[in-house]
Protein backbone atom coordinates (compact mmCIF):
# COMPACT_ATOMS: atom_id res chain seq x y z
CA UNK A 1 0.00 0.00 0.00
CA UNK A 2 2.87 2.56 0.40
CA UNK A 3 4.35 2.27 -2.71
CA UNK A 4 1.01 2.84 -4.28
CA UNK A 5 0.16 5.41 -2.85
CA UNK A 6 3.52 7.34 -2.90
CA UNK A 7 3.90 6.09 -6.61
CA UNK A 8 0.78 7.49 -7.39
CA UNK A 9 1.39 11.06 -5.52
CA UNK A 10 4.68 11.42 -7.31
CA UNK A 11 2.82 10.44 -10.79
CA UNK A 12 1.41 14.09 -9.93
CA UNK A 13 4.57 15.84 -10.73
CA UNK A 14 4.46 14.52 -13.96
CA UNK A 15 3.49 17.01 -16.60
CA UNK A 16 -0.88 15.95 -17.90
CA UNK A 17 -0.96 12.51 -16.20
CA UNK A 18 -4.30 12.11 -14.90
CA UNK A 19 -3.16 12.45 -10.98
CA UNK A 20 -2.46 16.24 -12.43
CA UNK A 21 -5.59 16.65 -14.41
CA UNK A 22 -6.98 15.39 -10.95
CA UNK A 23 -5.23 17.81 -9.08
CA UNK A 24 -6.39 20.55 -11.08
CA UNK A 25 -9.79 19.44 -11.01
CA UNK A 26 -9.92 19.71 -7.49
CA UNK A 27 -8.15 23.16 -6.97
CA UNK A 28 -10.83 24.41 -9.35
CA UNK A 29 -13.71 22.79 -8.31
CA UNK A 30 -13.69 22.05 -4.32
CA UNK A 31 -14.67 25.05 -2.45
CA UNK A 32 -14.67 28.09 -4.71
CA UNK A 33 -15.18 30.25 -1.47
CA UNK A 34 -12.31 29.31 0.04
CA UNK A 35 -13.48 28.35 2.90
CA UNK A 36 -10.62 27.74 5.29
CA UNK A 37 -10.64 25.75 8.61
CA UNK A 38 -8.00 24.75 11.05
CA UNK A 39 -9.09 21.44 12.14
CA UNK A 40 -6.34 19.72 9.88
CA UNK A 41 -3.75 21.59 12.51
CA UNK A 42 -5.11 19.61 15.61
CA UNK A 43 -6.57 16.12 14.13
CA UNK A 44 -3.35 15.45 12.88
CA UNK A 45 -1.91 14.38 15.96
CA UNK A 46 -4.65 12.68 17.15
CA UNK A 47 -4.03 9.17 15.82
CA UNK A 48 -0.76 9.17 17.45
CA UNK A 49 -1.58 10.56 20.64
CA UNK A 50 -4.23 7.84 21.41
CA UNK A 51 -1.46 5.43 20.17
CA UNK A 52 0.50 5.76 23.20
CA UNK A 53 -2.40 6.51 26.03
CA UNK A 54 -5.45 3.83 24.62
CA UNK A 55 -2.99 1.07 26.34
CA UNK A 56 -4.01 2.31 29.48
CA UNK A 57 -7.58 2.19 29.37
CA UNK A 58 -9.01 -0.97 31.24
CA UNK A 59 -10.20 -3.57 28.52
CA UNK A 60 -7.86 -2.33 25.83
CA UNK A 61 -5.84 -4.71 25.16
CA UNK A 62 -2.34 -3.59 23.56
CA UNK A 63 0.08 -5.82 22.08
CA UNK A 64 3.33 -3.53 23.95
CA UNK A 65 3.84 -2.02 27.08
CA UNK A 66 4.27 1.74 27.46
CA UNK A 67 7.61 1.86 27.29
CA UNK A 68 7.43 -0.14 23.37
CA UNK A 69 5.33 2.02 22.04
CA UNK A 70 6.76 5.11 22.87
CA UNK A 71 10.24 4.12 21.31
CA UNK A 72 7.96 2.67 17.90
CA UNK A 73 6.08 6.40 17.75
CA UNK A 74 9.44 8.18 18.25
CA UNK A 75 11.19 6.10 16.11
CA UNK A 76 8.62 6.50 13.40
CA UNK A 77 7.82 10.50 13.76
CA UNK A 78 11.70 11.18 13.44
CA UNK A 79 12.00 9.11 10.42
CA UNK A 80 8.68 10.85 9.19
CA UNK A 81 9.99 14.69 10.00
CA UNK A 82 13.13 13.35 8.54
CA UNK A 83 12.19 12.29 4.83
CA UNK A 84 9.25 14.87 5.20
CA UNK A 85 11.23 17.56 4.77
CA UNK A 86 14.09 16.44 2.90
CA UNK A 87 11.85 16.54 -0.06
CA UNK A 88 9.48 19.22 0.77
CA UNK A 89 12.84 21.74 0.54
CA UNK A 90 14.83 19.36 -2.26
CA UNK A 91 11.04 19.01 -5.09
CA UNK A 92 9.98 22.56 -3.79
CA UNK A 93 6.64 22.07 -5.72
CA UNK A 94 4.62 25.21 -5.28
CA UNK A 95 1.52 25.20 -3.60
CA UNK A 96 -1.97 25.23 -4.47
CA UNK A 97 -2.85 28.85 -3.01
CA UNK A 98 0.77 29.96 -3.68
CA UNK A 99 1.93 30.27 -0.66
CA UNK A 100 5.56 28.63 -0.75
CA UNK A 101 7.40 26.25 -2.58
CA UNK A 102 7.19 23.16 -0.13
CA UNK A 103 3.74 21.28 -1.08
CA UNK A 104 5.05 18.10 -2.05
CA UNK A 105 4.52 16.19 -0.15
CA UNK A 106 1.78 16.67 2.82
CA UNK A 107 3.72 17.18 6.19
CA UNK A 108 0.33 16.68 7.73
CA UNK A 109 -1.15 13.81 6.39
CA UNK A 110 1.97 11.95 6.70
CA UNK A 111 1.69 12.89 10.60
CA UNK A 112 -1.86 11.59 10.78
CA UNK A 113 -1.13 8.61 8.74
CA UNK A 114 1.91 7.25 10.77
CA UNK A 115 -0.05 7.39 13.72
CA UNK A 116 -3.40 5.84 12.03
CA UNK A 117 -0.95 3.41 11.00
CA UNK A 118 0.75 2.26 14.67
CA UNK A 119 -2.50 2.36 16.08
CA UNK A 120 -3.51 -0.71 13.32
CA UNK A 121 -0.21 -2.33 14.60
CA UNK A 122 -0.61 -1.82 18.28
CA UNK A 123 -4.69 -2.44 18.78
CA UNK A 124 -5.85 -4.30 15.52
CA UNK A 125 -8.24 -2.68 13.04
CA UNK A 126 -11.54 -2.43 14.94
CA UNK A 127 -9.21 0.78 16.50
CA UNK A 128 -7.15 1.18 13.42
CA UNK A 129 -9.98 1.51 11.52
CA UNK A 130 -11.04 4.95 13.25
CA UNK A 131 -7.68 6.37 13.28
CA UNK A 132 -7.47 6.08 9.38
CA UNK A 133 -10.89 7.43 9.35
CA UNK A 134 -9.14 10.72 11.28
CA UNK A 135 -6.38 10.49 9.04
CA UNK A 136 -8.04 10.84 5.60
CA UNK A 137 -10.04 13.52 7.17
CA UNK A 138 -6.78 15.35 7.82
CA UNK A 139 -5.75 14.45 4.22
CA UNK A 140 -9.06 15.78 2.53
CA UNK A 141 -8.94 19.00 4.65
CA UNK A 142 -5.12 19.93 3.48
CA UNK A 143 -6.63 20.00 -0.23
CA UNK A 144 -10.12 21.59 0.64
CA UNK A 145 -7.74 24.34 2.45
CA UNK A 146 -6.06 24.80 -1.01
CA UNK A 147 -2.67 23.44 0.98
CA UNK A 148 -1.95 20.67 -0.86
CA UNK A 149 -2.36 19.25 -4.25
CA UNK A 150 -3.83 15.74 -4.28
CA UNK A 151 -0.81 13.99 -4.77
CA UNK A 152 0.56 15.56 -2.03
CA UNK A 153 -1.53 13.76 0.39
CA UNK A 154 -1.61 10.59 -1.69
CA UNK A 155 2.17 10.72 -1.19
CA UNK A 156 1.97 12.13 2.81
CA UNK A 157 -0.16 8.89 3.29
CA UNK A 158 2.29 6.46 1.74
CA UNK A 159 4.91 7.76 3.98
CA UNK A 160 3.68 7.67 7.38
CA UNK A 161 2.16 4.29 7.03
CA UNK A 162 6.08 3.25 5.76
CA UNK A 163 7.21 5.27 8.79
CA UNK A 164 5.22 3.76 11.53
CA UNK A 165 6.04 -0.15 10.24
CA UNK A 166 9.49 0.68 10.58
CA UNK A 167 9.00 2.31 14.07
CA UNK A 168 7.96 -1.04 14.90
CA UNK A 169 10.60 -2.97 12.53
CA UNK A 170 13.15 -0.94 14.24
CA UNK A 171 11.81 -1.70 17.82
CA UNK A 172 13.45 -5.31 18.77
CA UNK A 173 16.52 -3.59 17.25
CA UNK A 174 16.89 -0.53 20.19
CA UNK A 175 15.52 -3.40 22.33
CA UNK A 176 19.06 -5.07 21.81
CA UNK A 177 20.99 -2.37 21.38
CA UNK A 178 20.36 -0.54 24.05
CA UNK A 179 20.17 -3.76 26.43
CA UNK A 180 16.38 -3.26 27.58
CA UNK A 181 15.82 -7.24 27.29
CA UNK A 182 18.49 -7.84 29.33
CA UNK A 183 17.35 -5.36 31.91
CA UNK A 184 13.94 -6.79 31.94
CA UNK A 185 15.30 -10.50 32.11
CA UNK A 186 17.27 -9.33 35.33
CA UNK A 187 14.14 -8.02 37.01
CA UNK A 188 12.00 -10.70 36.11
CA UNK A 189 14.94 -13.13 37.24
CA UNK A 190 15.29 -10.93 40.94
CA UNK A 191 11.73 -10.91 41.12
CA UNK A 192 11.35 -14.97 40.80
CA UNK A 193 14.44 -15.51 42.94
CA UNK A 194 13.60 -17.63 45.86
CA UNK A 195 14.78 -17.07 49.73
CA UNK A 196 14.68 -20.50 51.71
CA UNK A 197 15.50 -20.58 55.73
CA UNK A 198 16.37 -23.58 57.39
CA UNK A 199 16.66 -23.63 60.74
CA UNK A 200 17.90 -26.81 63.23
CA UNK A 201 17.78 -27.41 66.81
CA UNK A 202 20.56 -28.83 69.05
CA UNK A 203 21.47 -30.03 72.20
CA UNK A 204 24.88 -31.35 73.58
CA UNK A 205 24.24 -32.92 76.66
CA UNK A 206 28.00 -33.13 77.98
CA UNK A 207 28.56 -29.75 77.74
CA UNK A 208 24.87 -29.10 78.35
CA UNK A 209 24.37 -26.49 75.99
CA UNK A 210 21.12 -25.84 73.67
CA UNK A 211 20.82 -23.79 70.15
CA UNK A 212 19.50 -23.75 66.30
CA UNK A 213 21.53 -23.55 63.46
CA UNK A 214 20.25 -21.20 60.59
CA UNK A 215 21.18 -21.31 57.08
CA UNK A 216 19.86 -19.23 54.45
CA UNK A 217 19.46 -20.61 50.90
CA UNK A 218 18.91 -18.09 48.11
CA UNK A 219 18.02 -19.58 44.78
């Protein structure tokens, strides 16, 4: 699904293919008033945000701990921000209302899709499901606003669902680096250790003389 999509945004660029005559269309014909909202600022981080705090709601089950998904989002947001805007400022495509030269591709929409796209990962699709529903939202706003051609978002969607599979590619592999199995083996390992006390009476009757003998077996 990422390649499509981003193969079909960058088809855009492309002098009368039909994602252009597309494009056009839409610039002409979706709202003439220009209408502007700023919804597409706020919903954009919405997917991600309920990534990391859903966990903690009491019959959600998520497939990570806290700790997991916070290095898969940041993982996946840097390498997001990172590719997002090495080619906004390398393709410098204008934008639709003129603005600058740094449409291509969708900054936003990639931001809403990554996180649509670790919710899927982290809480199946009956969750996922919503979170792509907030995410195309986003999308469809950034070309109503006159923001963003269409294969901008087509493009910004490919992206962050690439980004957020290798946020959670990536994840065993800062797991190991950084030693956090390890760590979590040694707890686990303290916590099951076992503390056994043995303790023996005596009595020497020549010299008269009582006691117990203690030993303490850790295991």
């Amino acid at each position: 699904m990422p390649a499509v999509l981003i193969g079909l945004g960058a088809w855009g660029l492309a002098d009368d293919s039909p994602i252009q005559w597309l494009e056009e269309k839409a610039c002409e014909e979706m709202n003439p008033n220009r209408h502007s909202t700023k919804a597409d600022e706020y919903i954009q981080y919405v997917p991600t945000a309920t990534h990391l705090v859903l966990g903690f709601i009491p019959g959600v089950k998520a497939k990570h701990n806290f700790r997991d998904r916070f290095i898969a989002s940041a993982t996946a947001n840097a390498l997001m921000a990172g590719v997002t805007n090495t080619v906004k400022y390398t393709v410098k495509e204008r934008r639709p209302d003129s603005s600058k030269n740094n449409s291509y591709f969708s900054g936003h929409t990639a931001t809403a899709f990554t996180g649509a796209e670790l919710m899927r990962i982290e809480y199946g699709w009956g969750y996922g499901a919503a979170a792509y529903a907030v995410a195309a939202t986003t999308g469809f706003l950034r070309v109503y606003n006159k923001r963003h051609w269409v294969g901008d978002v087509l493009t910004g969607a490919g992206i962050g669902v690439l980004c957020a599979d290798a946020g959670y590619w990536l994840l065993p592999v800062w797991k190991r680096y950084f030693g956090i199995d390890r760590r979590d083996a040694a707890r686990r390992a303290k916590k099951e250790s076992k503390c056994t006390f043995v303790a023996t009476p005596f009595y020497q009757q020549t010299d008269r003389a009582a006691g117990v003998a203690c030993s303490i077996l850790l295991d």
